[in-house]
N, C-alpha and C. Protein backbone atom coordinates (compact mmCIF):
# COMPACT_ATOMS: atom_id res chain seq x y z
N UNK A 1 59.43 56.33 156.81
CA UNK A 1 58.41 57.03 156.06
C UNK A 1 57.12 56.22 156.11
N UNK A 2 56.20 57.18 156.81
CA UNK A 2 55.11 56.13 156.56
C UNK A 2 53.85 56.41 155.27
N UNK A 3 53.31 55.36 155.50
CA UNK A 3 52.25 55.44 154.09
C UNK A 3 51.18 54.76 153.71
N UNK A 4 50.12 55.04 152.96
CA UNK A 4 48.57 54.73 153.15
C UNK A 4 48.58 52.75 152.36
N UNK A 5 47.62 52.73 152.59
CA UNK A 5 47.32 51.11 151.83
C UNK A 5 47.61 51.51 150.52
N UNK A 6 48.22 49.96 149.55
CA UNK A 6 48.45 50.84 148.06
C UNK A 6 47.07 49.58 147.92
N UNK A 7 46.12 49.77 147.64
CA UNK A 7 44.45 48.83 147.12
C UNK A 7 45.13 48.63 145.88
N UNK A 8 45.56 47.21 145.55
CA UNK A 8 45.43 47.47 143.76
C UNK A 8 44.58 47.97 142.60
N UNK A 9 43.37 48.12 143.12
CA UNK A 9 42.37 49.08 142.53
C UNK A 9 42.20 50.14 142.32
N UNK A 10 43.38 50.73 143.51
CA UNK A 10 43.40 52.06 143.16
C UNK A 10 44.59 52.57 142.58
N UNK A 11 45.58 51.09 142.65
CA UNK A 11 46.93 51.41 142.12
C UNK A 11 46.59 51.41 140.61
N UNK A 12 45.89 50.60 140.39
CA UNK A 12 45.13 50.38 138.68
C UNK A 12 43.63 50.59 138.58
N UNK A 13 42.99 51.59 138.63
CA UNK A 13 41.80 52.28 137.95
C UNK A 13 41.27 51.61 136.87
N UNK A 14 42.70 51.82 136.10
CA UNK A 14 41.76 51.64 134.29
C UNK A 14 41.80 49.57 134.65
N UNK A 15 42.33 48.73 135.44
CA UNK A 15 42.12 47.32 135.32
C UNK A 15 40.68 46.95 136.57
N UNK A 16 40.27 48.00 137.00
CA UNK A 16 39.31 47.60 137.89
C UNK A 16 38.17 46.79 137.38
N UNK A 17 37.17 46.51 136.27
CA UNK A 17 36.37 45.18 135.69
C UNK A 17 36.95 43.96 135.85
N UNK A 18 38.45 44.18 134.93
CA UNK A 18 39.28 42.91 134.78
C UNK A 18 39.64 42.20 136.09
N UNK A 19 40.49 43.37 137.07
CA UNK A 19 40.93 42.69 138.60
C UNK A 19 39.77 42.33 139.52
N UNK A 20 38.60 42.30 138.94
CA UNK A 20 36.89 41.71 139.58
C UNK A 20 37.22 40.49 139.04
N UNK A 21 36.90 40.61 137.68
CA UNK A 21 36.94 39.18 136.64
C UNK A 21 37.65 38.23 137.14
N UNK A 22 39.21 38.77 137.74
CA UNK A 22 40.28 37.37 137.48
C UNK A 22 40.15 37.23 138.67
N UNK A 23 39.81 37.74 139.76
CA UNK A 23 39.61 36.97 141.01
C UNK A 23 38.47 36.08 140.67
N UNK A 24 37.66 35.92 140.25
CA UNK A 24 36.63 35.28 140.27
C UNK A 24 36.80 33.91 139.65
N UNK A 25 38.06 34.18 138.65
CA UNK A 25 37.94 32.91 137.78
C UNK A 25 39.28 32.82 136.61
N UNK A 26 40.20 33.43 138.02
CA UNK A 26 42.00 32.93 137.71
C UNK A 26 42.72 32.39 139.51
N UNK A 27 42.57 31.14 139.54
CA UNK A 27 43.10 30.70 140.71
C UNK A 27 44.40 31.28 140.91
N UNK A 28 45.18 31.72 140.06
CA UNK A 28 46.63 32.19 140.39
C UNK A 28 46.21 33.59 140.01
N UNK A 29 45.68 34.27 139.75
CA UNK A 29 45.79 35.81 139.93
C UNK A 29 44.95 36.35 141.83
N UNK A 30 44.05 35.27 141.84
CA UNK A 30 43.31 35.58 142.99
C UNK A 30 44.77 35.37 144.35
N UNK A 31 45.17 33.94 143.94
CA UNK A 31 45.82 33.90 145.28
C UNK A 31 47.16 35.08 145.44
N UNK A 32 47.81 35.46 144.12
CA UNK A 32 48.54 36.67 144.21
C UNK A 32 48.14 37.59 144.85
N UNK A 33 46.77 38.12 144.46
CA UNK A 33 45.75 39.54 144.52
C UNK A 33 45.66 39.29 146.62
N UNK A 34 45.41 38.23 146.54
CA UNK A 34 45.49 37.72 148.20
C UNK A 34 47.12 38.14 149.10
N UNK A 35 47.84 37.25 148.62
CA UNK A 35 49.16 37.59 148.96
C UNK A 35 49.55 38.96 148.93
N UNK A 36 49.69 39.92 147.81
CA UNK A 36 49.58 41.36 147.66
C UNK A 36 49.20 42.11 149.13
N UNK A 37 47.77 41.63 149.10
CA UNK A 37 47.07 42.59 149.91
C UNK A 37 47.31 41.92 151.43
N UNK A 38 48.17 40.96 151.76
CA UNK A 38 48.09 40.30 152.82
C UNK A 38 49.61 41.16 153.24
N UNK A 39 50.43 40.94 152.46
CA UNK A 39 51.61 42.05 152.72
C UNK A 39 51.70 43.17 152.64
N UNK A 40 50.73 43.92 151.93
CA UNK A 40 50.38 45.53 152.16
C UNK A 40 49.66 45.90 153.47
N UNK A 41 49.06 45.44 154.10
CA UNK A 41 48.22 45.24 155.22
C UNK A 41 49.79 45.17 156.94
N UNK A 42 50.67 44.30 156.54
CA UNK A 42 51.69 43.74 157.16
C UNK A 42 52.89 44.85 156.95
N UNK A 43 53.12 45.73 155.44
CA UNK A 43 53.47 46.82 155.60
C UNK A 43 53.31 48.25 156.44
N UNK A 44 52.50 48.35 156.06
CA UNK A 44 50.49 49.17 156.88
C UNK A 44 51.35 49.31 158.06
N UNK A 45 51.13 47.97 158.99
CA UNK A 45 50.81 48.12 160.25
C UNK A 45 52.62 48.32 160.72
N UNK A 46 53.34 47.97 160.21
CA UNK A 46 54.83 47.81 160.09
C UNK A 46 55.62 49.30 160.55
N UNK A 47 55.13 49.94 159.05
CA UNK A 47 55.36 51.69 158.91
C UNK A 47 54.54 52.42 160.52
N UNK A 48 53.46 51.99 160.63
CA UNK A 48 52.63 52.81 161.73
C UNK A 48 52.97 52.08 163.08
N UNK A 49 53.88 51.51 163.33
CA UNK A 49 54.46 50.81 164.35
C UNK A 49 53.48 50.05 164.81
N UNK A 50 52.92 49.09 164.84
CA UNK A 50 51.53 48.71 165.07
C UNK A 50 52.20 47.20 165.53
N UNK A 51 52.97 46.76 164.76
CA UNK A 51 54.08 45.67 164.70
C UNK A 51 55.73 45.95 164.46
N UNK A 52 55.97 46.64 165.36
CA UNK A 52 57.33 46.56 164.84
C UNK A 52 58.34 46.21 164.58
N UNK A 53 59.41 45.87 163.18
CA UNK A 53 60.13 45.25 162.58
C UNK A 53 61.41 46.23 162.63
N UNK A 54 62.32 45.45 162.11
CA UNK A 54 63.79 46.26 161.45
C UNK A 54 63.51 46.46 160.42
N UNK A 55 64.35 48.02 159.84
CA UNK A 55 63.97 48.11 158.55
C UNK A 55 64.52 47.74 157.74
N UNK A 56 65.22 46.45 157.81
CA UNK A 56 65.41 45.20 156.83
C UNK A 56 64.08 44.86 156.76
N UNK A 57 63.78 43.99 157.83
CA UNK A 57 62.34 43.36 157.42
C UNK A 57 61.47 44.37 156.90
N UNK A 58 61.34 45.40 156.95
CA UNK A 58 59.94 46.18 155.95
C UNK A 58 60.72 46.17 154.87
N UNK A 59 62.02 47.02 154.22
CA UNK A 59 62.26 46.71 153.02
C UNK A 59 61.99 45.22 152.25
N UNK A 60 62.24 43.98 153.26
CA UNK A 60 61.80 42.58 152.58
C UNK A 60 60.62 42.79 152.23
N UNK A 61 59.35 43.58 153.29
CA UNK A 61 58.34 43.12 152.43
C UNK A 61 57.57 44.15 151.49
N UNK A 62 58.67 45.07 151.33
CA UNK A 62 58.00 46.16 150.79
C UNK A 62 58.85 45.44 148.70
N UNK A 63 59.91 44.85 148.95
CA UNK A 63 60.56 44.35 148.27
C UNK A 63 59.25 42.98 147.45
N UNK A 64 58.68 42.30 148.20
CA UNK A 64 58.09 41.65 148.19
C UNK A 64 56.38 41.90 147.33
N UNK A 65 56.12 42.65 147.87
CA UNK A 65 55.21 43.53 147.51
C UNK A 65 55.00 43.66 146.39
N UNK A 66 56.17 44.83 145.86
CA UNK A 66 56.16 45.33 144.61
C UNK A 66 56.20 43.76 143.50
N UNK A 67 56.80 42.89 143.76
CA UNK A 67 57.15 41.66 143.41
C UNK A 67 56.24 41.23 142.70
N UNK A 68 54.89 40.83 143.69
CA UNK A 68 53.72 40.68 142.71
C UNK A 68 53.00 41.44 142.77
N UNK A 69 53.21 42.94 142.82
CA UNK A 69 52.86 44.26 142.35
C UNK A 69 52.66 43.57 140.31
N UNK A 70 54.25 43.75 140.80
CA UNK A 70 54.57 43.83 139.31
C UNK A 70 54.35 42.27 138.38
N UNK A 71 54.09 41.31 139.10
CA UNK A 71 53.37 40.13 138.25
C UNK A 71 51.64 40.80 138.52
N UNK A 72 51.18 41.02 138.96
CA UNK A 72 49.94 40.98 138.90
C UNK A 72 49.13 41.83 137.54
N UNK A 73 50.24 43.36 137.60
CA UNK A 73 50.62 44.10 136.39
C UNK A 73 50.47 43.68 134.96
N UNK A 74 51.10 42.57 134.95
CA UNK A 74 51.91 41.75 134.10
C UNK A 74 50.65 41.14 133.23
N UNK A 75 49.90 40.09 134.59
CA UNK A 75 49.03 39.87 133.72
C UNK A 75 47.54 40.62 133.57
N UNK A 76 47.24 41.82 134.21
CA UNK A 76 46.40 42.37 133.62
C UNK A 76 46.63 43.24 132.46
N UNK A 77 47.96 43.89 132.49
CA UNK A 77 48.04 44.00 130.84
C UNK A 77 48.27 42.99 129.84
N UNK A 78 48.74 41.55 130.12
CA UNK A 78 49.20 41.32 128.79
C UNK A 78 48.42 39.88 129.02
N UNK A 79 47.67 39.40 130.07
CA UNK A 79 46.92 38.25 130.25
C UNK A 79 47.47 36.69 130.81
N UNK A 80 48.87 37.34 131.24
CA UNK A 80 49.80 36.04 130.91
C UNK A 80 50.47 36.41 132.28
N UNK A 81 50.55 35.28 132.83
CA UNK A 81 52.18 35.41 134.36
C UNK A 81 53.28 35.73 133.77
N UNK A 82 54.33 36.53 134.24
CA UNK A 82 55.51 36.68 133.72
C UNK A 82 56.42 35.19 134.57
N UNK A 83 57.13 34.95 133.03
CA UNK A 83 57.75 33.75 133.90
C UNK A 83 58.91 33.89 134.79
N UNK A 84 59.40 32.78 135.19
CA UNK A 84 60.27 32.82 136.39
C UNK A 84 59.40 33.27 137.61
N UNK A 85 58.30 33.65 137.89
CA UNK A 85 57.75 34.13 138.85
C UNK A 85 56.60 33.29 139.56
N UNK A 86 56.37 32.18 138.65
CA UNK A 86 55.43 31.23 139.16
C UNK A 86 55.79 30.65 140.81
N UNK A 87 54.94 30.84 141.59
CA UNK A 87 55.39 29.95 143.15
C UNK A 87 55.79 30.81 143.96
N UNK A 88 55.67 32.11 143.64
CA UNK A 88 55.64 33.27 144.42
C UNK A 88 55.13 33.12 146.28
């Protein structure tokens, strides 16, 4: 199945000021926000055969993804890393 870039900006609308803000001046939300978009990009090209993998390896990084999908989530709602997830 293939499928478009997920932009965290557009995955989150209502955090778009904040996800400006913390790149600018959260060293660990930026390098996540980096990582994120470095494996959505690596998905991207994955799905559209551009690079092609087994679909083990896209589930890893689609697995991956959501990973600090969902820390990045984390701390734009609640301001805080969810723990256990530090070193991502």
């Amino acid at each position: 199945m293939q499928s478009e870039h997920h932009d965290l900006v557009h995955e989150f609308p209502e955090f778009r000021e904040k996800i400006h803000d913390l790149k600018l001046s959260d060293h660990h939300f930026k390098k996540l926000f980096d990582e994120y978009h470095k494996l959505d990009r690596e998905v991207y090209r994955v799905e559209y055969n551009i690079e092609p993998r087994s679909d083990t390896a896209l589930e890893d990084l689609k697995k991956r993804r959501l990973a600090i999908k969902d820390e990045l989530y984390h701390i734009l709602a609640h301001g805080i890393p969810k723990s256990g997830t530090a070193g991502m």
